[in-house]
N, C-alpha and C. Protein backbone atom coordinates (compact mmCIF):
# COMPACT_ATOMS: atom_id res chain seq x y z
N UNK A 1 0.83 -1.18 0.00
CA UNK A 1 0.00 0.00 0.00
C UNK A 1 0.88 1.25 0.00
N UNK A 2 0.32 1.90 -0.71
CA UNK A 2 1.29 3.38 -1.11
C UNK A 2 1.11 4.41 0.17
N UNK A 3 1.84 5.04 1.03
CA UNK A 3 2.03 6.50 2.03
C UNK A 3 1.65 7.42 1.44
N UNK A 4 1.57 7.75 -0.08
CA UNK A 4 1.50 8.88 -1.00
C UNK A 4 1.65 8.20 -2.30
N UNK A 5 0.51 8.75 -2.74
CA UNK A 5 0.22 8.68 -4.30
C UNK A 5 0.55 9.47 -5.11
N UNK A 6 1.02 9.79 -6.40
CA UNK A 6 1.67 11.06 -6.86
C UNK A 6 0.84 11.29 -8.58
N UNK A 7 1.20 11.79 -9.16
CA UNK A 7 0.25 11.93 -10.48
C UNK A 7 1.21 11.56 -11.60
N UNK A 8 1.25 10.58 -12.47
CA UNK A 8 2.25 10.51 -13.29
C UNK A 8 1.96 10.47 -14.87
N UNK A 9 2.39 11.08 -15.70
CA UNK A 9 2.15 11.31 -17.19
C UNK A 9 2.50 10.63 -18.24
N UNK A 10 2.72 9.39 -19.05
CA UNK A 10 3.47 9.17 -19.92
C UNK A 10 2.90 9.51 -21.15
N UNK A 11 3.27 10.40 -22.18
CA UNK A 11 3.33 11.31 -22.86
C UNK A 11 4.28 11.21 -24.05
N UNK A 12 3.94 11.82 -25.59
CA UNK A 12 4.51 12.06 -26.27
C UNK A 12 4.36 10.85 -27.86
N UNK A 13 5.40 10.89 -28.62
CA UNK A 13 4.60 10.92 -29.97
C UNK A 13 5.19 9.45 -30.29
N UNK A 14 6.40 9.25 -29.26
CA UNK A 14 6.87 7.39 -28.95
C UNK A 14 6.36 6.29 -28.75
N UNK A 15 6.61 5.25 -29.28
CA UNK A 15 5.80 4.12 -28.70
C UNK A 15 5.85 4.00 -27.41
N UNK A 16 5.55 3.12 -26.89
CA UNK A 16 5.59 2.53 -25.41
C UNK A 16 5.07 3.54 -24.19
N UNK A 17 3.81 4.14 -24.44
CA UNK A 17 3.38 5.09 -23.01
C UNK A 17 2.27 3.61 -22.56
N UNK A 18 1.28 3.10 -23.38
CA UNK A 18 0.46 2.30 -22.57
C UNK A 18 1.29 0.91 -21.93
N UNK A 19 2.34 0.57 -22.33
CA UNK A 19 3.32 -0.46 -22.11
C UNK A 19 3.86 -0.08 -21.03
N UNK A 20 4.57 0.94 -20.69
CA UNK A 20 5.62 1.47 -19.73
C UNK A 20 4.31 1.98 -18.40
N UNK A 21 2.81 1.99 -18.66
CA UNK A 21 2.01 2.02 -17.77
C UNK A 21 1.50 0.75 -17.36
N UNK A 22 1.23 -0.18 -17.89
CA UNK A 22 0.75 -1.80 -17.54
C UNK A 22 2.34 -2.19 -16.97
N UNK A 23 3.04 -1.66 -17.28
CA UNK A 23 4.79 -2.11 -16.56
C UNK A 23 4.47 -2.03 -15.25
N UNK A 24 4.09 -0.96 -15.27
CA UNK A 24 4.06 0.02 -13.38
C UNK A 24 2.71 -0.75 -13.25
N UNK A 25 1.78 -1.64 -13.55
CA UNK A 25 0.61 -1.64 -13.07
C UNK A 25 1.10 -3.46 -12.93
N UNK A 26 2.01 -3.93 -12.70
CA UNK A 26 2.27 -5.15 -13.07
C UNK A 26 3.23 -5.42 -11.51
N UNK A 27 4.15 -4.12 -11.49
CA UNK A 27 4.98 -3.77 -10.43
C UNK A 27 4.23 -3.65 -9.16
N UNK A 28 3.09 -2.92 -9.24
CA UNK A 28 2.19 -2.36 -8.36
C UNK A 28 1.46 -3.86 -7.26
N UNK A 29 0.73 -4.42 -8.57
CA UNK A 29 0.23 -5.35 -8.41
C UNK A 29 1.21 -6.59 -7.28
N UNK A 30 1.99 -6.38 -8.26
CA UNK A 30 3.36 -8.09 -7.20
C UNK A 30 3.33 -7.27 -5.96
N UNK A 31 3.67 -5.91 -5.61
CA UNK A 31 3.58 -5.86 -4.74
C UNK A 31 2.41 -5.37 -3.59
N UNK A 32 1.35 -5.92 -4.21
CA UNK A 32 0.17 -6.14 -3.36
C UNK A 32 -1.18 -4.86 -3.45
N UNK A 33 -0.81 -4.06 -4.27
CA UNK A 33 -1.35 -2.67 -4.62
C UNK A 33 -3.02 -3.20 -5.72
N UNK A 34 -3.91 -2.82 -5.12
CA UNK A 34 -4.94 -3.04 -5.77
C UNK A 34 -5.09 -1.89 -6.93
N UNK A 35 -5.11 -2.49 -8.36
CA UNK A 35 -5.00 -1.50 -9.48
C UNK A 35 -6.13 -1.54 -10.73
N UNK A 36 -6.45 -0.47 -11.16
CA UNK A 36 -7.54 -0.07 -12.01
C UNK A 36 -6.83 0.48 -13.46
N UNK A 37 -6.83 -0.06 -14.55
CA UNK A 37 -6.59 0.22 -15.88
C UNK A 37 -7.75 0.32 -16.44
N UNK A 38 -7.93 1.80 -16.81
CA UNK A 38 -9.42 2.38 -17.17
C UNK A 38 -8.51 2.67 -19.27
N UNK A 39 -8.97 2.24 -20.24
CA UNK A 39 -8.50 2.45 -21.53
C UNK A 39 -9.66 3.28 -21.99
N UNK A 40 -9.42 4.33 -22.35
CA UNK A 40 -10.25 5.30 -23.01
C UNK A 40 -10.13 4.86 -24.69
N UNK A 41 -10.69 4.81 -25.48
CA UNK A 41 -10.66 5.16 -27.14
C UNK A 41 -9.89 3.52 -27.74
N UNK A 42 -10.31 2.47 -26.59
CA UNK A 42 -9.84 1.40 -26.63
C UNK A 42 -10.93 0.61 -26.24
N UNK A 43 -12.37 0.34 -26.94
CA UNK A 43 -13.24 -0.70 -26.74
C UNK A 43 -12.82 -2.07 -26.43
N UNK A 44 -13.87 -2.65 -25.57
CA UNK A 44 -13.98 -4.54 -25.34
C UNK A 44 -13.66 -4.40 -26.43
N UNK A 45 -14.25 -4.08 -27.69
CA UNK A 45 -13.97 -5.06 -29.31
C UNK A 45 -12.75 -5.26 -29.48
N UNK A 46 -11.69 -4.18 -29.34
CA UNK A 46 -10.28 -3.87 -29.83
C UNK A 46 -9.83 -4.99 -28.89
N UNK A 47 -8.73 -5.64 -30.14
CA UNK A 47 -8.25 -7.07 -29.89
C UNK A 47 -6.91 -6.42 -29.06
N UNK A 48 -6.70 -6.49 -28.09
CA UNK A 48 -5.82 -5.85 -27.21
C UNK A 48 -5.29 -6.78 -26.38
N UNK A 49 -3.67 -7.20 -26.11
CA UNK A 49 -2.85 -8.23 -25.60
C UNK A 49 -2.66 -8.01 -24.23
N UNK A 50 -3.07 -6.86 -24.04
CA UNK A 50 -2.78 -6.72 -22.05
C UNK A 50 -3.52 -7.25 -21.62
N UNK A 51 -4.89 -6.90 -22.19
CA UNK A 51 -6.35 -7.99 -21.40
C UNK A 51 -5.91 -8.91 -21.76
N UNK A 52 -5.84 -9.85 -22.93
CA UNK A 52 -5.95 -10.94 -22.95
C UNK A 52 -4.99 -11.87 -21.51
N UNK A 53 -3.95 -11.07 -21.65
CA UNK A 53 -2.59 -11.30 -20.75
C UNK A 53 -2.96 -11.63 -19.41
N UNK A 54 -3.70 -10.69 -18.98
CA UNK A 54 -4.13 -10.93 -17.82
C UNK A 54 -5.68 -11.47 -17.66
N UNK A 55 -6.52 -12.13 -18.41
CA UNK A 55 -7.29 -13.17 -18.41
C UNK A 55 -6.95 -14.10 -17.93
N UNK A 56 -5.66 -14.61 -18.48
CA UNK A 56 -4.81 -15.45 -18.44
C UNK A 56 -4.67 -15.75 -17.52
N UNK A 57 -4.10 -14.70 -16.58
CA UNK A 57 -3.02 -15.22 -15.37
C UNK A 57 -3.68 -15.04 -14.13
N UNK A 58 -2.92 -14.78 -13.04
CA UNK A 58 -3.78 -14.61 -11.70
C UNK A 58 -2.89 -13.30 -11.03
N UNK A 59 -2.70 -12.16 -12.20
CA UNK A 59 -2.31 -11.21 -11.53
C UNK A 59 -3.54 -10.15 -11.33
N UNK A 60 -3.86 -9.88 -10.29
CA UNK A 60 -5.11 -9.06 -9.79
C UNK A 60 -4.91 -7.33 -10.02
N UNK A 61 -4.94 -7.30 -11.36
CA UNK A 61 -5.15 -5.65 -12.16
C UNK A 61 -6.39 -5.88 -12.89
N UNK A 62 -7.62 -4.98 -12.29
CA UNK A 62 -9.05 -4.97 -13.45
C UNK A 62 -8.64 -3.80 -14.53
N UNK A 63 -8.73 -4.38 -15.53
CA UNK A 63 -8.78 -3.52 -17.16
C UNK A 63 -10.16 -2.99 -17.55
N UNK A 64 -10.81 -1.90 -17.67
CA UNK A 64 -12.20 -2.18 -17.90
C UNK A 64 -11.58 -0.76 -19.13
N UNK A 65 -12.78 -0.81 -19.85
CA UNK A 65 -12.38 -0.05 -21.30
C UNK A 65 -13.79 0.41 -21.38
N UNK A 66 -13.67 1.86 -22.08
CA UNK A 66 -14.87 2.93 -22.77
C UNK A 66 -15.38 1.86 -23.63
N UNK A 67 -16.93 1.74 -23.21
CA UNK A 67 -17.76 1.04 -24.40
C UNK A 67 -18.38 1.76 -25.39
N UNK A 68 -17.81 2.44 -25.98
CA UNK A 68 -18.19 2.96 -27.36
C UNK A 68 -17.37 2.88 -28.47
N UNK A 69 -18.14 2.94 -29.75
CA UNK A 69 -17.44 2.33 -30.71
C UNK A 69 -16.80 3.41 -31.00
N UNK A 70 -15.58 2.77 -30.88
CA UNK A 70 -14.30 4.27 -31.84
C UNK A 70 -13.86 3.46 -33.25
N UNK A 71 -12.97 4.22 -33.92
CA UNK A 71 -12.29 4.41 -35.10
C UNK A 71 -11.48 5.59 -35.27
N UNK A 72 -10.35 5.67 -34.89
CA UNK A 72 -9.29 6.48 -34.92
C UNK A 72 -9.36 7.53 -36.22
N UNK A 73 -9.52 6.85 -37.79
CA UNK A 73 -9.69 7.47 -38.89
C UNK A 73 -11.08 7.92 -39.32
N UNK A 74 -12.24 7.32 -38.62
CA UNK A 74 -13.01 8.10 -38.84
C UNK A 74 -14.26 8.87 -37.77
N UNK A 75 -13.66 8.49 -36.73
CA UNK A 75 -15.23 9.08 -35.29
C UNK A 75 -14.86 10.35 -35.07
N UNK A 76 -13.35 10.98 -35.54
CA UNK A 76 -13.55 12.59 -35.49
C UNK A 76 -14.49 12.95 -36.35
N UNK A 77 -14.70 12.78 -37.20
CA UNK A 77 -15.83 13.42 -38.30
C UNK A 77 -17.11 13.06 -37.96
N UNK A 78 -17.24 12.30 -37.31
CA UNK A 78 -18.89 12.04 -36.96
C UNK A 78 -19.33 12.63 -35.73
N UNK A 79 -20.02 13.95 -35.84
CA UNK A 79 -20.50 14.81 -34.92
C UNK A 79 -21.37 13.68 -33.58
N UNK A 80 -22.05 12.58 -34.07
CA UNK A 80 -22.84 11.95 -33.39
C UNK A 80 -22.00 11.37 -32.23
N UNK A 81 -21.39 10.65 -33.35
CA UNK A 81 -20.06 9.69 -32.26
C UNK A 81 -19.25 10.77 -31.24
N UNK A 82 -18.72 11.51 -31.48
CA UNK A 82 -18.45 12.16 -31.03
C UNK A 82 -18.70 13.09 -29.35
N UNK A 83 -20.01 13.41 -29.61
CA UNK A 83 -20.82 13.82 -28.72
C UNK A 83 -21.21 12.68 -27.99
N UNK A 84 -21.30 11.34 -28.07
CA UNK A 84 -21.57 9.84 -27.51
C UNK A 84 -20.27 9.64 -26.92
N UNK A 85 -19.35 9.79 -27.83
CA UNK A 85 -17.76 9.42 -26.63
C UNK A 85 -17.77 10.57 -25.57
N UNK A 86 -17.99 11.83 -25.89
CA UNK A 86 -17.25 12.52 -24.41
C UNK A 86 -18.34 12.48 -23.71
N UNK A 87 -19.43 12.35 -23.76
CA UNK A 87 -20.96 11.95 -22.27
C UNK A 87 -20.20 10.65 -21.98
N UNK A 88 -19.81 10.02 -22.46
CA UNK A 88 -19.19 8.60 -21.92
C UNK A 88 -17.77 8.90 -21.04
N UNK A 89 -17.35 9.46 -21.84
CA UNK A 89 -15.74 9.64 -20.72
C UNK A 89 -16.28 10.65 -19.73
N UNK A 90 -16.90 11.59 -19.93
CA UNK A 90 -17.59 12.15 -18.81
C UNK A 90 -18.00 11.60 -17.60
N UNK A 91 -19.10 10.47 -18.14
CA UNK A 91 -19.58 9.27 -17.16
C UNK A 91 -18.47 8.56 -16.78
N UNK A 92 -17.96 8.30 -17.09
CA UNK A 92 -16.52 7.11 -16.83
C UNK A 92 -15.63 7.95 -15.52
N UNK A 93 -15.32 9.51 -15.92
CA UNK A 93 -13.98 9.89 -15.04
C UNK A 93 -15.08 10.46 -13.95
N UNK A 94 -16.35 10.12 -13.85
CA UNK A 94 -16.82 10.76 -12.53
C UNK A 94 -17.18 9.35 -11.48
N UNK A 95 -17.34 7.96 -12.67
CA UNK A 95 -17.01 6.91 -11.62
C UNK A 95 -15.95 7.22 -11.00
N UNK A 96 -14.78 7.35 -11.94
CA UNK A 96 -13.65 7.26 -11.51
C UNK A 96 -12.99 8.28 -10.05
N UNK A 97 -13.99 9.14 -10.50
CA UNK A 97 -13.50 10.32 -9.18
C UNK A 97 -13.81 9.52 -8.02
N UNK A 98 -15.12 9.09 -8.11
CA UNK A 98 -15.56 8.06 -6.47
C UNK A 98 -14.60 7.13 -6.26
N UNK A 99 -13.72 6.35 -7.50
CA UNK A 99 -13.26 5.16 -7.23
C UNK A 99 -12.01 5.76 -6.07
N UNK A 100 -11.01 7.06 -6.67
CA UNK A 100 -9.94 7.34 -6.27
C UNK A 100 -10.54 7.68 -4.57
N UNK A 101 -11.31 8.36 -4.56
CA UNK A 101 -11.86 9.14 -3.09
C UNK A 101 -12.12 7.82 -2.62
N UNK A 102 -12.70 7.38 -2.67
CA UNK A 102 -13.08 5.88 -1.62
C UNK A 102 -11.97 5.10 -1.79
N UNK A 103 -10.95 4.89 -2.41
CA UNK A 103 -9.49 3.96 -2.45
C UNK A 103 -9.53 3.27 -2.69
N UNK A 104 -10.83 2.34 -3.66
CA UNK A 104 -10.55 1.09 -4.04
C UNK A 104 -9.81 0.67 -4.61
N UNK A 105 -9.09 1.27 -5.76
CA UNK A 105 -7.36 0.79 -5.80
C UNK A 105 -6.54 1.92 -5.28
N UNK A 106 -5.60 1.15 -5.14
CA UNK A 106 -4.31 1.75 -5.20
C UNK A 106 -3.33 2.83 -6.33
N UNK A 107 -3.81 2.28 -7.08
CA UNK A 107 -3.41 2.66 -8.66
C UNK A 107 -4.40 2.91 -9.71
N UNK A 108 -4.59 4.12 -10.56
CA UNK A 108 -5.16 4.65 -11.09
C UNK A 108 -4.44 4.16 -12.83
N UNK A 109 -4.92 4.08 -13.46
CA UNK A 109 -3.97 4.31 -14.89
C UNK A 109 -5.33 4.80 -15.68
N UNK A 110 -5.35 5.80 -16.42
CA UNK A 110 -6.51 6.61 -17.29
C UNK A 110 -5.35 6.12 -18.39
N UNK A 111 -5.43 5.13 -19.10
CA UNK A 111 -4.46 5.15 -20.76
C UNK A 111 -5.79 5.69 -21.50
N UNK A 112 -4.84 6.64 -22.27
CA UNK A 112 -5.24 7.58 -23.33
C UNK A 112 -6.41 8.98 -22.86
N UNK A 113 -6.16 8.94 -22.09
CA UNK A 113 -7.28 10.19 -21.37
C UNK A 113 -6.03 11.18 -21.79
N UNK A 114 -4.53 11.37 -21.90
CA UNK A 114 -4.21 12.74 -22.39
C UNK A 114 -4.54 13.06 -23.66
N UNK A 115 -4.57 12.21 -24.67
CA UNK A 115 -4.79 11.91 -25.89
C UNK A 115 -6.37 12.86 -26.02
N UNK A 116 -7.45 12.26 -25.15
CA UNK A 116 -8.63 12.61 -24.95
C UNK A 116 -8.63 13.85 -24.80
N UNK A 117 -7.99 14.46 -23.72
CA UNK A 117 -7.91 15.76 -23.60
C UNK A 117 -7.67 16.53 -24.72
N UNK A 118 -6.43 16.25 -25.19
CA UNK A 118 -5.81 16.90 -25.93
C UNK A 118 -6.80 17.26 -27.66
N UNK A 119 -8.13 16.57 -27.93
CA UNK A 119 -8.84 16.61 -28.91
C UNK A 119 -10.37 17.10 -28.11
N UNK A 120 -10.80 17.07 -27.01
CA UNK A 120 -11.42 17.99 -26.51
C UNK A 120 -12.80 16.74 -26.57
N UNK A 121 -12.26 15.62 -26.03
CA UNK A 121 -13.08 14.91 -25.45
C UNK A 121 -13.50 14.44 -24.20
N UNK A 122 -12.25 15.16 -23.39
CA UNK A 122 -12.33 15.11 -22.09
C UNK A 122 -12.02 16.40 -21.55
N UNK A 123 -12.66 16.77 -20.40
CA UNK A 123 -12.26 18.47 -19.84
C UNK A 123 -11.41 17.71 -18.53
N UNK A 124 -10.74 18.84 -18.78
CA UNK A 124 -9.12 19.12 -17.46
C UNK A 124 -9.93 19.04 -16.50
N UNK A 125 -11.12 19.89 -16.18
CA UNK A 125 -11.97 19.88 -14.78
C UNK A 125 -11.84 18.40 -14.27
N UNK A 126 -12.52 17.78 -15.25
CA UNK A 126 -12.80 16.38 -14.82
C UNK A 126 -11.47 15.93 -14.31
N UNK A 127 -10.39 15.81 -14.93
CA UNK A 127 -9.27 15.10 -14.14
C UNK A 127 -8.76 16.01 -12.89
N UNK A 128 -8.83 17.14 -13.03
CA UNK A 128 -8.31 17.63 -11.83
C UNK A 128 -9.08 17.54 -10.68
N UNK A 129 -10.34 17.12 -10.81
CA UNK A 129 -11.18 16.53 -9.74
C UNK A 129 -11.01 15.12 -9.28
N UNK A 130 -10.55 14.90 -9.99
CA UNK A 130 -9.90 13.12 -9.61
C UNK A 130 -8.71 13.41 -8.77
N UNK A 131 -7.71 14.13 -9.36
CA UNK A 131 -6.50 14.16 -8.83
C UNK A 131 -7.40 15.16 -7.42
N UNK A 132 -7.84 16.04 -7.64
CA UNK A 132 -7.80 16.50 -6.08
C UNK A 132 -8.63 15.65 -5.14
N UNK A 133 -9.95 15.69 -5.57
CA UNK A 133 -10.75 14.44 -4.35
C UNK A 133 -9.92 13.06 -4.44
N UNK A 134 -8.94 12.42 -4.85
CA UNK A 134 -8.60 11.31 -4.28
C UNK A 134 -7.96 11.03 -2.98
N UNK A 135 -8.10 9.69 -2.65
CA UNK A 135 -7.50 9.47 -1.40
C UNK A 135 -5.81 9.79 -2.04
N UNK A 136 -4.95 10.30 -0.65
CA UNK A 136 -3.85 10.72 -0.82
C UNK A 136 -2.78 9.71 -1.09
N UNK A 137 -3.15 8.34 -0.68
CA UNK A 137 -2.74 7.22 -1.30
C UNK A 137 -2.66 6.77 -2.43
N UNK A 138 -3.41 7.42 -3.31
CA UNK A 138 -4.04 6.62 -4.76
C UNK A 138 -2.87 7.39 -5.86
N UNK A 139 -2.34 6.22 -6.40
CA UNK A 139 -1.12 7.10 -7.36
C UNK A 139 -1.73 7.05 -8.93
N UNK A 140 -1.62 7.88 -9.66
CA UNK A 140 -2.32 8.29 -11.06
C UNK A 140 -1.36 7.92 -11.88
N UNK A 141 -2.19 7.35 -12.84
CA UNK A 141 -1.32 7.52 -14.29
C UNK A 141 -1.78 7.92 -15.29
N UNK A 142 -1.33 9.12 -16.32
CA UNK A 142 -2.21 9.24 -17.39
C UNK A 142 -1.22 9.16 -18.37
N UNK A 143 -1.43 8.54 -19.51
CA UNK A 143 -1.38 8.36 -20.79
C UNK A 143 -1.90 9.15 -21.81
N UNK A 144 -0.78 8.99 -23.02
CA UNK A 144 -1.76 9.39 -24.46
C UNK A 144 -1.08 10.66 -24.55
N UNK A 145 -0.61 10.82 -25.84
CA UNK A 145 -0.23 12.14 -26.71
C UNK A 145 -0.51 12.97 -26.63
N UNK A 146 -0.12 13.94 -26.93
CA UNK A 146 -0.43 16.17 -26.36
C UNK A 146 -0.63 15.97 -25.32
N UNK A 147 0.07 15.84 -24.14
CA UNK A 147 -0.21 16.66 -22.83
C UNK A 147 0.44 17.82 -23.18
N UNK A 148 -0.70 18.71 -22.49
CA UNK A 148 -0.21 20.54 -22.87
C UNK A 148 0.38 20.68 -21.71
N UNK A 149 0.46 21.95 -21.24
CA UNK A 149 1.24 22.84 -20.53
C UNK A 149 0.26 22.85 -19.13
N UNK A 150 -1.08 22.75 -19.27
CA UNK A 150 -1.89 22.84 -18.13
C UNK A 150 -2.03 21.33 -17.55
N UNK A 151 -2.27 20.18 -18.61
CA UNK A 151 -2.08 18.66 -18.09
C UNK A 151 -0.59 18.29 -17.34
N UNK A 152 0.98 18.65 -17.88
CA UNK A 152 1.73 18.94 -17.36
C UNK A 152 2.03 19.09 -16.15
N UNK A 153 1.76 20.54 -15.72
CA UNK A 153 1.51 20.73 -14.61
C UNK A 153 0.53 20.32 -13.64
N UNK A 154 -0.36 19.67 -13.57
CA UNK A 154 -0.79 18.68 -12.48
C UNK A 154 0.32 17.55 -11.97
N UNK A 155 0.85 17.09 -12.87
CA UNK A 155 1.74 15.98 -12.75
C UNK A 155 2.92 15.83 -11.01
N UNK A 156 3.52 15.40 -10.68
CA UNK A 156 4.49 14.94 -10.09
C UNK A 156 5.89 14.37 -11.32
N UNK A 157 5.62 13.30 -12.16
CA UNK A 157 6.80 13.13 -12.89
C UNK A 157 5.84 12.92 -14.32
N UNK A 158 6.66 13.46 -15.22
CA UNK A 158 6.17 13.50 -16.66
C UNK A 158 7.26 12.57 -17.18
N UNK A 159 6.92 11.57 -18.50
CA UNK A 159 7.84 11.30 -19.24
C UNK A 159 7.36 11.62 -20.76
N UNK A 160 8.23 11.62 -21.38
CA UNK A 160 8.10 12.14 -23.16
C UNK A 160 8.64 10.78 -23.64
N UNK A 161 7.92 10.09 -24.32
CA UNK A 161 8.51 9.29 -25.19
C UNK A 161 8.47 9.46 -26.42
N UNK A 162 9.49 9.75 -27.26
CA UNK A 162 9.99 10.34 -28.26
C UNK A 162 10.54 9.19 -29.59
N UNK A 163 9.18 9.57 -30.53
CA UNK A 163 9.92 8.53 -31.63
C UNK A 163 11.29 8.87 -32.56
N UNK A 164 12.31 8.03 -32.67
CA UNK A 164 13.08 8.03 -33.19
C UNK A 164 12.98 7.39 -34.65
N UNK A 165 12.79 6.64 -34.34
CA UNK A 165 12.83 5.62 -35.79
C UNK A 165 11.42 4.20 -35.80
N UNK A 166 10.81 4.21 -36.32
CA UNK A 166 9.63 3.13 -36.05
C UNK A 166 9.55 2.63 -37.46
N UNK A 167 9.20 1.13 -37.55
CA UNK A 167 8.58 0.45 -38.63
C UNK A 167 7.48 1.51 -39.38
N UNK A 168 6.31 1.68 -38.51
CA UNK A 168 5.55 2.20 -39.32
C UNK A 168 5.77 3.09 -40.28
N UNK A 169 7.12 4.06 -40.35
CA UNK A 169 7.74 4.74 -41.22
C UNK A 169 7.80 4.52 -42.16
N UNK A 170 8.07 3.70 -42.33
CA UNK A 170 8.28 2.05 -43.59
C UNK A 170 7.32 1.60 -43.70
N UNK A 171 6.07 1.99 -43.72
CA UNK A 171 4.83 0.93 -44.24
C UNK A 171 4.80 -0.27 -43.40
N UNK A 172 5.15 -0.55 -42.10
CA UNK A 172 5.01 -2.07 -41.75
C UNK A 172 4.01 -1.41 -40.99
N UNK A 173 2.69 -1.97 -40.77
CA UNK A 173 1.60 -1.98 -39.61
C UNK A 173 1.72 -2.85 -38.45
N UNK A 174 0.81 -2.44 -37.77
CA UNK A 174 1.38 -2.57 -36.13
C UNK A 174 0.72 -4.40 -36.26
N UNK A 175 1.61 -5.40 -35.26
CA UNK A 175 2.15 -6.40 -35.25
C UNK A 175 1.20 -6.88 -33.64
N UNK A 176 0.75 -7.76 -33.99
CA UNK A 176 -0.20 -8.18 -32.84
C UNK A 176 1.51 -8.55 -31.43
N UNK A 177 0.80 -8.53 -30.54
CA UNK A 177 1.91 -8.88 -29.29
C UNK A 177 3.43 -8.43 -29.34
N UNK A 178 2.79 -6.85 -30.34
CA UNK A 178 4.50 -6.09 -29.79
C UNK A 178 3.53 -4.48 -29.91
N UNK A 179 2.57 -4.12 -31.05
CA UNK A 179 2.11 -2.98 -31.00
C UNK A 179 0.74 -2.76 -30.48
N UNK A 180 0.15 -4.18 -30.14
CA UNK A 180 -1.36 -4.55 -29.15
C UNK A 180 -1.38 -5.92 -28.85
């Protein structure tokens, strides 16, 4: 059990922010930390290797994911969808505010809620109400591309992961059990 919970960011245009967060939620877990992986813009449908991973096993991290249908290339353009995802993440980060205030985990991970922010599907209010009503124990993680200058600063430690060189550059598409 954590003395202090802190707010942490992984960020930027690199692979590995939802990886380097199920890392820490894996760490958390062995050592006895009850943990919540909330995936925004990542439906049950999306064939995704962390859940499956932990179906699997008997490490005690719940994954629960936004049930609405996304599409990366096309639900920005659909005013409908649109307006259906953020009442949903809306609904979602105000469970989530109760979850942190009452302490049922230990560990928070919002993957892709910066991402969310950053396209104006999620309001800052909402997370900064998480981060402030939580128990002082409960350590945060947020994920996902464009954290600005105001997401930033909530933080305790930020990381930037910074692409250098990636397949996809090259036309190779993402590879089941290395890019999901």
């Amino acid at each position: 059990m954590l003395e202090k919970g802190l707010v942490q960011i992984y960020t930027g245009d690199g692979k590995g922010k939802t990886t380097a967060a199920f890392g820490l939620a894996l760490r958390a877990a062995g050592q006895g930390n009850k943990v919540l992986v909330y995936q925004f813009l990542k439906p049950p449908s999306l064939d995704v290797g962390e859940r499956f991973a932990l179906r699997l096993g008997a490490v005690r991290i719940r994954v629960e994911a936004l049930d609405v249908p996304w599409d990366m290339s096309q639900s920005f353009d659909n005013e409908k969808v649109l307006t259906s995802t953020r009442t949903a993440i809306s609904n979602a980060l105000d469970r989530i505010a109760q979850t942190s205030e009452k302490r049922f985990y230990d560990v928070l991970i919002l993957d892709e809620i910066v991402f969310c922010l950053s396209k104006g599907l999620a309001k800052l209010e909402d997370i900064k109400n998480i981060i402030d009503k939580r128990d002082p124990r409960v350590e945060i993680i947020l994920t996902g591309r464009g954290a600005s200058e105001e997401v930033i600063a909530l933080a305790d430690l930020v990381t930037e992961m910074k692409s250098i060189k990636h397949p996809f550059d090259t036309g190779l598409g993402a590879r089941r059990g290395i890019e999901f």
